[in-house]
C-alpha atoms as a PDB file:
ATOM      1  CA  UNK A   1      22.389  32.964  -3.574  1.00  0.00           C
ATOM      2  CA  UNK A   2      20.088  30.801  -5.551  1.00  0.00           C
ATOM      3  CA  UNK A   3      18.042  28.037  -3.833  1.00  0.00           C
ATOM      4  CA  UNK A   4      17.796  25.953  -7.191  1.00  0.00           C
ATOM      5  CA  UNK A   5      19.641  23.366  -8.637  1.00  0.00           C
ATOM      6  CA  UNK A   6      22.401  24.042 -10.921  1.00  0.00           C
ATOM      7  CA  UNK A   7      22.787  20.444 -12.097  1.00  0.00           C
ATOM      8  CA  UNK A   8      19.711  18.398 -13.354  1.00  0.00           C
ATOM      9  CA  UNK A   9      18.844  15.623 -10.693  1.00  0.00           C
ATOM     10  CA  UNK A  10      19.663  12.253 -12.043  1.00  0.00           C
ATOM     11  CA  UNK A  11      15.990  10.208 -12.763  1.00  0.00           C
ATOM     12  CA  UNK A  12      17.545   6.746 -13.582  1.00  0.00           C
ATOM     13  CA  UNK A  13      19.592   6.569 -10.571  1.00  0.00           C
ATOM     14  CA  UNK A  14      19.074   3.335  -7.972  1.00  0.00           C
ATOM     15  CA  UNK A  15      20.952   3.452  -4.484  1.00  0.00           C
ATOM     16  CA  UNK A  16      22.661   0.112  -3.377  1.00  0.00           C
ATOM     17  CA  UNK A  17      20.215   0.137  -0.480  1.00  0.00           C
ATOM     18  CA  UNK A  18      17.592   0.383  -3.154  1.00  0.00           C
ATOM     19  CA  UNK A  19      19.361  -2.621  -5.132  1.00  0.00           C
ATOM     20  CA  UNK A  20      19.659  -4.813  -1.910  1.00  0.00           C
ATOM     21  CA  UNK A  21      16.782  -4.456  -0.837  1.00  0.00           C
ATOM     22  CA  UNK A  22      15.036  -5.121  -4.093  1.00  0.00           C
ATOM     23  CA  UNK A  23      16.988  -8.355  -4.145  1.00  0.00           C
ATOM     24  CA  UNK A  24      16.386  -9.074  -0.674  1.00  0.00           C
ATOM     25  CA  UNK A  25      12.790  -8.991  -1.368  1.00  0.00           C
ATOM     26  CA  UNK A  26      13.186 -11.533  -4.226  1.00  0.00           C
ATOM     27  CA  UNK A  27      14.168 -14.324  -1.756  1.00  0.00           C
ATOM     28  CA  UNK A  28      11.887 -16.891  -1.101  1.00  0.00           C
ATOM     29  CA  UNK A  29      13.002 -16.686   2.417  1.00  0.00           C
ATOM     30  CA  UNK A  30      11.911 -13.390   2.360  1.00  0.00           C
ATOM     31  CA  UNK A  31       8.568 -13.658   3.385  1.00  0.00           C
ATOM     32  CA  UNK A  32       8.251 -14.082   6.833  1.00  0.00           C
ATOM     33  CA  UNK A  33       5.019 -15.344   8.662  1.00  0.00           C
ATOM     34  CA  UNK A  34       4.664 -11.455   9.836  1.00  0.00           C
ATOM     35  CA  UNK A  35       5.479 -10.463   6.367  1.00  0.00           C
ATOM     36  CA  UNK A  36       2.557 -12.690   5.043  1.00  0.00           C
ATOM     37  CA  UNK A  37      -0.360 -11.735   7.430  1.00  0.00           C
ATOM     38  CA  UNK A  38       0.573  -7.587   6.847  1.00  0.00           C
ATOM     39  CA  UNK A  39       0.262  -8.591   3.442  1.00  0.00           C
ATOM     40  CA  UNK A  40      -2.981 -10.062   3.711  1.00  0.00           C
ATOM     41  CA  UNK A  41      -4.327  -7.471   5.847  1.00  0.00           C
ATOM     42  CA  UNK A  42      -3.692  -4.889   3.430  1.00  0.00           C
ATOM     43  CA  UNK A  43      -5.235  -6.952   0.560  1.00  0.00           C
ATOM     44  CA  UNK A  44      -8.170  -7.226   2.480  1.00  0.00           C
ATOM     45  CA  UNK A  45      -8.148  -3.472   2.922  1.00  0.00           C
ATOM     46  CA  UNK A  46      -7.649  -2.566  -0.411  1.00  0.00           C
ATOM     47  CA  UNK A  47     -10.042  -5.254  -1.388  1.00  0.00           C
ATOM     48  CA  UNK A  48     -13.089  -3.690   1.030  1.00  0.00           C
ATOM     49  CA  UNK A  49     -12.143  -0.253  -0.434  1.00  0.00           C
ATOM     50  CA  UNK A  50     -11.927  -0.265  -4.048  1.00  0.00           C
ATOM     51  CA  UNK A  51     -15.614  -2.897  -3.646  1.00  0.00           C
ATOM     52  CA  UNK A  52     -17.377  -0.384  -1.333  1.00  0.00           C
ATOM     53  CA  UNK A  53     -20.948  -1.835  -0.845  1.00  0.00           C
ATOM     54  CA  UNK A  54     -23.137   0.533   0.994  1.00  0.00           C
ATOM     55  CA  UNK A  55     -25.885  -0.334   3.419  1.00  0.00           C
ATOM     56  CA  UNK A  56     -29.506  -0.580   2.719  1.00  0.00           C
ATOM     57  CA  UNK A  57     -31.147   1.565   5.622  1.00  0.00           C
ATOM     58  CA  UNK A  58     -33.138  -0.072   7.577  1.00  0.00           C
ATOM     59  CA  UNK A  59     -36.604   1.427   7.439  1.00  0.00           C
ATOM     60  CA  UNK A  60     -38.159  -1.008   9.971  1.00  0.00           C
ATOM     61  CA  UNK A  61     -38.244   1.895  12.846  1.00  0.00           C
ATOM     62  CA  UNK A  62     -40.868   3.986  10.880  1.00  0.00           C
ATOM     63  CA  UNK A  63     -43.518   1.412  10.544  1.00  0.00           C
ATOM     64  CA  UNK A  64     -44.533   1.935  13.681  1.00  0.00           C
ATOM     65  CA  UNK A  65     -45.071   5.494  13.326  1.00  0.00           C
END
């Protein structure tokens, strides 16, 4: 018995779950207040790390040594 496919997958193909809820999205009414804030948390997120700023050590506790 052979675990691989016979027939090529199909690449192009999009469900009708896919379709509605690519149209579903498109809705102005769409965009809840949840929706919104999740979005702008993850903007934020991706904002802080693709702009990574890294921290000048502090070198104020050796002075006194």
């Amino acid at each position: 018995m052979s675990f691989w496919r016979r027939q090529p997958m199909l690449r192009g193909y999009v469900s009708e779950v896919d379709r509605f809820l690519h149209a579903f999205d498109q809705r102005p009414e769409a965009t809840s207040v949840s929706r919104q804030a999740e979005e702008l948390k993850y903007e934020r997120i991706s904002h802080l790390r693709d702009n990574a700023q890294a921290k000048q050590p502090s070198i104020r506790n050796w002075e006194e040594f």
